[in-house]
PDB file of N, CA and C in Angstrom:
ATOM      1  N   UNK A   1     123.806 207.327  60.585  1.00  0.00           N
ATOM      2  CA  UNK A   1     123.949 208.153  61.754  1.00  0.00           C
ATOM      3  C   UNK A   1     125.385 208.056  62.254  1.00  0.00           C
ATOM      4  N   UNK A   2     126.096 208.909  62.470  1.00  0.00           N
ATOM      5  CA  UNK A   2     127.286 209.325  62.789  1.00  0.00           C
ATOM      6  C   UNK A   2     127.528 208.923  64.313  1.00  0.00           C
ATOM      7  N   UNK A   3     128.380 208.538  64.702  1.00  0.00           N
ATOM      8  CA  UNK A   3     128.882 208.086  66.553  1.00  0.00           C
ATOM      9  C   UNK A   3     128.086 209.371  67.429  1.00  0.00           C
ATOM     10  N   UNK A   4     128.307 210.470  66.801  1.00  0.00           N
ATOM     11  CA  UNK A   4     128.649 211.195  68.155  1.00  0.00           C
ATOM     12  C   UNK A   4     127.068 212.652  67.668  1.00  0.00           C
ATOM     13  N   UNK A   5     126.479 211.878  66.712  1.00  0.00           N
ATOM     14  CA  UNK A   5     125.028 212.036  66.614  1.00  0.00           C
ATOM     15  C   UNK A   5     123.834 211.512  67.102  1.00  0.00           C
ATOM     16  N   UNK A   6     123.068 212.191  67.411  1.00  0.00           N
ATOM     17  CA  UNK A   6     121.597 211.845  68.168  1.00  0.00           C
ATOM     18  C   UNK A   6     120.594 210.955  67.156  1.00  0.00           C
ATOM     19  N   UNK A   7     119.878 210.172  67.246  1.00  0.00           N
ATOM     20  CA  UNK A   7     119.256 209.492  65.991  1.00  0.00           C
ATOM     21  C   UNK A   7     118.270 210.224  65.775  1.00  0.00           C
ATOM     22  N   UNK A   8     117.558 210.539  64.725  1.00  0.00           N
ATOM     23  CA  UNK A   8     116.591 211.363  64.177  1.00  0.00           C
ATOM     24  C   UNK A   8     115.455 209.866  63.433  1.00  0.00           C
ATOM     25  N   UNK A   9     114.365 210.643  63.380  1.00  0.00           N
ATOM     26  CA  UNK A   9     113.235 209.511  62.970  1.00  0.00           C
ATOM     27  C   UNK A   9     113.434 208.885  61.939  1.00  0.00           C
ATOM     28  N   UNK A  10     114.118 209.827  61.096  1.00  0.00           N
ATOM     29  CA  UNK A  10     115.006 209.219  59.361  1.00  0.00           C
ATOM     30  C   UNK A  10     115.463 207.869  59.552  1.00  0.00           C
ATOM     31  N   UNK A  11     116.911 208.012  60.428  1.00  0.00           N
ATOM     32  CA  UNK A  11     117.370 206.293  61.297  1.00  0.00           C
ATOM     33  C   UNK A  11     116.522 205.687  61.404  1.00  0.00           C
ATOM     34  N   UNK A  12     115.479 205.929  62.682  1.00  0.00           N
ATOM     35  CA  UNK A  12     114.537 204.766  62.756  1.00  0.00           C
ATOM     36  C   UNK A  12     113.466 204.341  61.603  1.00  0.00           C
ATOM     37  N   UNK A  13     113.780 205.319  60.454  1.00  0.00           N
ATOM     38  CA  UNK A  13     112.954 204.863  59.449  1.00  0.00           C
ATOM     39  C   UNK A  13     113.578 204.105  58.578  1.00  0.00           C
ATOM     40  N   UNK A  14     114.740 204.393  58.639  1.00  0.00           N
ATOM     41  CA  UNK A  14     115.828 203.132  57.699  1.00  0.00           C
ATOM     42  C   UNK A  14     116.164 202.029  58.332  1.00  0.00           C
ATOM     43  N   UNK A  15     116.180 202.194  59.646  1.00  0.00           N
ATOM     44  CA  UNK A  15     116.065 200.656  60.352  1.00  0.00           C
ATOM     45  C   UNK A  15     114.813 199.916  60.492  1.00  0.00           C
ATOM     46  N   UNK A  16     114.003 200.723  60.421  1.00  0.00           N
ATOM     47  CA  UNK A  16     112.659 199.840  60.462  1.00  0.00           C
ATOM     48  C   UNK A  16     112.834 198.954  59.238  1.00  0.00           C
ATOM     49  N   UNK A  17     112.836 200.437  57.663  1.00  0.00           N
ATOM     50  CA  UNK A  17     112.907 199.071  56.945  1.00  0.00           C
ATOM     51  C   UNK A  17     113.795 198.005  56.548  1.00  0.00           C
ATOM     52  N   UNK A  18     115.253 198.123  57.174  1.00  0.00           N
ATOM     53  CA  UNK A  18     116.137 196.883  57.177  1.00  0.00           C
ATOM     54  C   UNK A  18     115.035 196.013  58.016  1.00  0.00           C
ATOM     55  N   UNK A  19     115.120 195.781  59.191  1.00  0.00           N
ATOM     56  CA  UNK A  19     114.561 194.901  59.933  1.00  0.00           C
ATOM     57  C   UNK A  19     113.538 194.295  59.221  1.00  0.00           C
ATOM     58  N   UNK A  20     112.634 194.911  58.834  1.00  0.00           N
ATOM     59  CA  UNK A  20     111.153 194.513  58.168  1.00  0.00           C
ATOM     60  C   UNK A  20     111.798 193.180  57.172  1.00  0.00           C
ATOM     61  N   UNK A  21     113.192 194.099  56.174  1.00  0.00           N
ATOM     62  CA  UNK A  21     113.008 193.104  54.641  1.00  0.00           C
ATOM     63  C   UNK A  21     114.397 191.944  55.769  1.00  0.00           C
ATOM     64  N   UNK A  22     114.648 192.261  56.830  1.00  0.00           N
ATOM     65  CA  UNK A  22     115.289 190.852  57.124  1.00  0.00           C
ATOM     66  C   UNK A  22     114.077 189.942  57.773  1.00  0.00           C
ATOM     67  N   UNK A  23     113.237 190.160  58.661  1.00  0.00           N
ATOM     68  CA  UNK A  23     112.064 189.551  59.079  1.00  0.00           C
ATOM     69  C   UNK A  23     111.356 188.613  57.479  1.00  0.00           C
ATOM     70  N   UNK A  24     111.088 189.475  56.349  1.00  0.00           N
ATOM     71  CA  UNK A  24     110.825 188.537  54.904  1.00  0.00           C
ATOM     72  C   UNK A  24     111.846 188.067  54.394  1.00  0.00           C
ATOM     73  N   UNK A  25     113.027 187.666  54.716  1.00  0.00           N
ATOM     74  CA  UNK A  25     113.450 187.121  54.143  1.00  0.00           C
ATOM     75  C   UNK A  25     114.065 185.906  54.908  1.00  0.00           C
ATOM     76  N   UNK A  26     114.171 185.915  55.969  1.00  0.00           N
ATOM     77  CA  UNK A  26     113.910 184.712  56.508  1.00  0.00           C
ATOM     78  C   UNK A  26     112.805 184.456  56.571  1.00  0.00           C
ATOM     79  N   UNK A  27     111.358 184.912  56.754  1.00  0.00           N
ATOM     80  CA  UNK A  27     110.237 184.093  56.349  1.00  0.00           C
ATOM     81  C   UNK A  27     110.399 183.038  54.943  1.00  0.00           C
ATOM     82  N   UNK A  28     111.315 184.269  54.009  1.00  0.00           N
ATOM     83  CA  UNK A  28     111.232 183.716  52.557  1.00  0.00           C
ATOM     84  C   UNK A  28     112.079 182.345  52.481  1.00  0.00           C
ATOM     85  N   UNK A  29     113.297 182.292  53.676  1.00  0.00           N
ATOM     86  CA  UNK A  29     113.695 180.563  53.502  1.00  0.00           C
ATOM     87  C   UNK A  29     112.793 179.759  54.657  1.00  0.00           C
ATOM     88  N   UNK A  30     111.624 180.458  55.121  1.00  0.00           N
ATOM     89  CA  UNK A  30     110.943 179.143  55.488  1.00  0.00           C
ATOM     90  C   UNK A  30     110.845 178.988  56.827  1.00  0.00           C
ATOM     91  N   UNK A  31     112.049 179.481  57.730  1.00  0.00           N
ATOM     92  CA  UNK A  31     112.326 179.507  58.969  1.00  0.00           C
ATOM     93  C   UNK A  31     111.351 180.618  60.251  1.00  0.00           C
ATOM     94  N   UNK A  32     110.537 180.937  59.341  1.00  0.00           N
ATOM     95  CA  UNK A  32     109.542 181.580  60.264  1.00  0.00           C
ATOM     96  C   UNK A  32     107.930 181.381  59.538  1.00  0.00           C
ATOM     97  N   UNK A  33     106.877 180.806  60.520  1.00  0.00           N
ATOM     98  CA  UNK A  33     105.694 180.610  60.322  1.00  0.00           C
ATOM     99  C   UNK A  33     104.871 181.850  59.884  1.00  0.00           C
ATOM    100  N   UNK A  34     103.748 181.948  59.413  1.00  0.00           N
ATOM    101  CA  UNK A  34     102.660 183.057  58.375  1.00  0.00           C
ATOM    102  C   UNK A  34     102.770 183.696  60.409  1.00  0.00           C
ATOM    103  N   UNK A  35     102.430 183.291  60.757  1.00  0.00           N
ATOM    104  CA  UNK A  35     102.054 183.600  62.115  1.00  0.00           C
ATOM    105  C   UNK A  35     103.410 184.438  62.962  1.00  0.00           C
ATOM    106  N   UNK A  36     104.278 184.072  62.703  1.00  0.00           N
ATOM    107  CA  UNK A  36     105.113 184.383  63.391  1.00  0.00           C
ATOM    108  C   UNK A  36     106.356 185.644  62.654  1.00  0.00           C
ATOM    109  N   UNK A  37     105.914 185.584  61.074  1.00  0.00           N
ATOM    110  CA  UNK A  37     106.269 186.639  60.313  1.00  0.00           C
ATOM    111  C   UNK A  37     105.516 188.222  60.931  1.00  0.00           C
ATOM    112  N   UNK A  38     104.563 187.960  60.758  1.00  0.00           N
ATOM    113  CA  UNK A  38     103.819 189.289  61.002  1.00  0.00           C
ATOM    114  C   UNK A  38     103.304 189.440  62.267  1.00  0.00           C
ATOM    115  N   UNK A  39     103.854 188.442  63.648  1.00  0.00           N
ATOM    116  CA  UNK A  39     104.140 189.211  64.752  1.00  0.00           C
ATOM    117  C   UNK A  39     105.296 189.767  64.858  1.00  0.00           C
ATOM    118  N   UNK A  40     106.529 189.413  64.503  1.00  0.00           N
ATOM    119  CA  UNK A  40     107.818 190.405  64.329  1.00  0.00           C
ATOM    120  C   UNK A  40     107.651 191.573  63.253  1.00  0.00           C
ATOM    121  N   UNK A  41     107.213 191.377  62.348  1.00  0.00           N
ATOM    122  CA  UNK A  41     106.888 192.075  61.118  1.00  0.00           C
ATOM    123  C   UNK A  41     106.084 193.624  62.338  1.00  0.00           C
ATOM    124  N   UNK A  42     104.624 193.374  63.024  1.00  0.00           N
ATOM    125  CA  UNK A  42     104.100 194.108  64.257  1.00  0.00           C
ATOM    126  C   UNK A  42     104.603 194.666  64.914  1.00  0.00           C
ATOM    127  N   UNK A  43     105.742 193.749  65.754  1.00  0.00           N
ATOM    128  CA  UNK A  43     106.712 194.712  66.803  1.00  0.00           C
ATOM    129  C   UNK A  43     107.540 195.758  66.373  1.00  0.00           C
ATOM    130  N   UNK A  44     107.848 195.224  65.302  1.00  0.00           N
ATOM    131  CA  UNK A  44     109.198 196.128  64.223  1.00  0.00           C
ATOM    132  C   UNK A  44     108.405 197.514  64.408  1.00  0.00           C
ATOM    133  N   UNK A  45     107.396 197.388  63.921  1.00  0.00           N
ATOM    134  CA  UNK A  45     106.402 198.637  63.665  1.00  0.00           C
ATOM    135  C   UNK A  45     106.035 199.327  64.733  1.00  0.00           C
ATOM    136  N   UNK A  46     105.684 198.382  65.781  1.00  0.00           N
ATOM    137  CA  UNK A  46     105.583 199.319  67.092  1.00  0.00           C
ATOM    138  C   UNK A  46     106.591 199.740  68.016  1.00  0.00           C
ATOM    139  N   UNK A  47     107.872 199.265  68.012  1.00  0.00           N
ATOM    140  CA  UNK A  47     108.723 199.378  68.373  1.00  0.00           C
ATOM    141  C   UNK A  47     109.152 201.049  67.647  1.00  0.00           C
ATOM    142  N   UNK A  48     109.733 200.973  66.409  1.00  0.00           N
ATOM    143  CA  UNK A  48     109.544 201.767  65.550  1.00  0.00           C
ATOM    144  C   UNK A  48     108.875 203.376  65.925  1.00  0.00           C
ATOM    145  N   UNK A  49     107.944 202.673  66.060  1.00  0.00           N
ATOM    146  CA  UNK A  49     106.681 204.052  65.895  1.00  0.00           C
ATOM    147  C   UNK A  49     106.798 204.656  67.988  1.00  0.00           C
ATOM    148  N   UNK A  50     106.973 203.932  68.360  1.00  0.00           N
ATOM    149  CA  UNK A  50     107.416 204.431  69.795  1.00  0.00           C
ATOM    150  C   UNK A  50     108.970 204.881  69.839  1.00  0.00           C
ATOM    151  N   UNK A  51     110.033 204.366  68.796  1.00  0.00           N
ATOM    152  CA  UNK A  51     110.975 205.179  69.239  1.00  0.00           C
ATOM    153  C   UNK A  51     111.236 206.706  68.668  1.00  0.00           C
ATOM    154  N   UNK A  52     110.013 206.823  67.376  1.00  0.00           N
ATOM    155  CA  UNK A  52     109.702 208.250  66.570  1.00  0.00           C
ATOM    156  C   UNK A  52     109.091 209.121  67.560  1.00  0.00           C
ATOM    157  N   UNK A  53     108.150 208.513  68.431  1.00  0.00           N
ATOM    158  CA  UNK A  53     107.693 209.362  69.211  1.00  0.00           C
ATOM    159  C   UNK A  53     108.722 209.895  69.888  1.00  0.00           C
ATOM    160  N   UNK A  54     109.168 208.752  70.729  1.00  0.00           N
ATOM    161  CA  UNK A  54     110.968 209.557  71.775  1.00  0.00           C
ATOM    162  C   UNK A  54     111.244 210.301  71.464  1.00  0.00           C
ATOM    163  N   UNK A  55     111.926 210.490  69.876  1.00  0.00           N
ATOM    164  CA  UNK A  55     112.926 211.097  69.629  1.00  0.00           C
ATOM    165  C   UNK A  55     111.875 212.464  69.210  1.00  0.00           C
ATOM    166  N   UNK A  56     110.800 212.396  68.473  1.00  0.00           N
ATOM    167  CA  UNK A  56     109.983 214.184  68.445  1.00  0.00           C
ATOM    168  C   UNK A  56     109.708 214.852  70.154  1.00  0.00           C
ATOM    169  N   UNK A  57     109.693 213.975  70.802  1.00  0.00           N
ATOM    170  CA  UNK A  57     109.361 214.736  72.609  1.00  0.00           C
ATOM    171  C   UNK A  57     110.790 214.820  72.921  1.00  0.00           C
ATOM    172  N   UNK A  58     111.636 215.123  72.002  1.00  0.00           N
ATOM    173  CA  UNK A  58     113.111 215.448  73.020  1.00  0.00           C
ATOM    174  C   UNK A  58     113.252 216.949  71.919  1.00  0.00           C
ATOM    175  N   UNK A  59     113.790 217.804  72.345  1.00  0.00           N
ATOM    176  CA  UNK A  59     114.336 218.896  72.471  1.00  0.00           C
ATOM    177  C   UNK A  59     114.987 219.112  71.434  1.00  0.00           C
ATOM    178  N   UNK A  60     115.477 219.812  70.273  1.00  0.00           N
ATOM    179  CA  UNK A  60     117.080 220.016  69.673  1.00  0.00           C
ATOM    180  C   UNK A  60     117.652 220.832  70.656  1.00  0.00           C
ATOM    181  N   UNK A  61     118.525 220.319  70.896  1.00  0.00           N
ATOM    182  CA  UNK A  61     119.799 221.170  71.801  1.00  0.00           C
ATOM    183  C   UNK A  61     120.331 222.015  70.972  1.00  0.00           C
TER     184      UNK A  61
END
């Protein structure tokens, strides 16, 4: 996404999945519990899925 561009759901779909494979891969050295992987692993997703909504209830200008 470009500076002086609006983010489109695409972005939040390529950031979701950065975030996701950084969330496993620090699980993968150990530093996060079964438990505590897939509550961040959760938010990512709901976070995510609420900022797709935002961005379809806004307008193209």
């Amino acid at each position: 996404m470009e500076a002086n561009q609006n983010p489109t759901t695409d972005d939040v779909t390529d950031l979701e999945h950065d975030l996701l494979a950084l969330v496993e891969d620090v699980a993968a050295s150990g530093a996060l519990t079964e438990d505590d992987r897939h509550t961040m692993s959760f938010r990512t997703e709901v976070l995510c899925a609420e900022l797709r909504g935002c961005i379809d209830g806004v307008p193209e200008v």
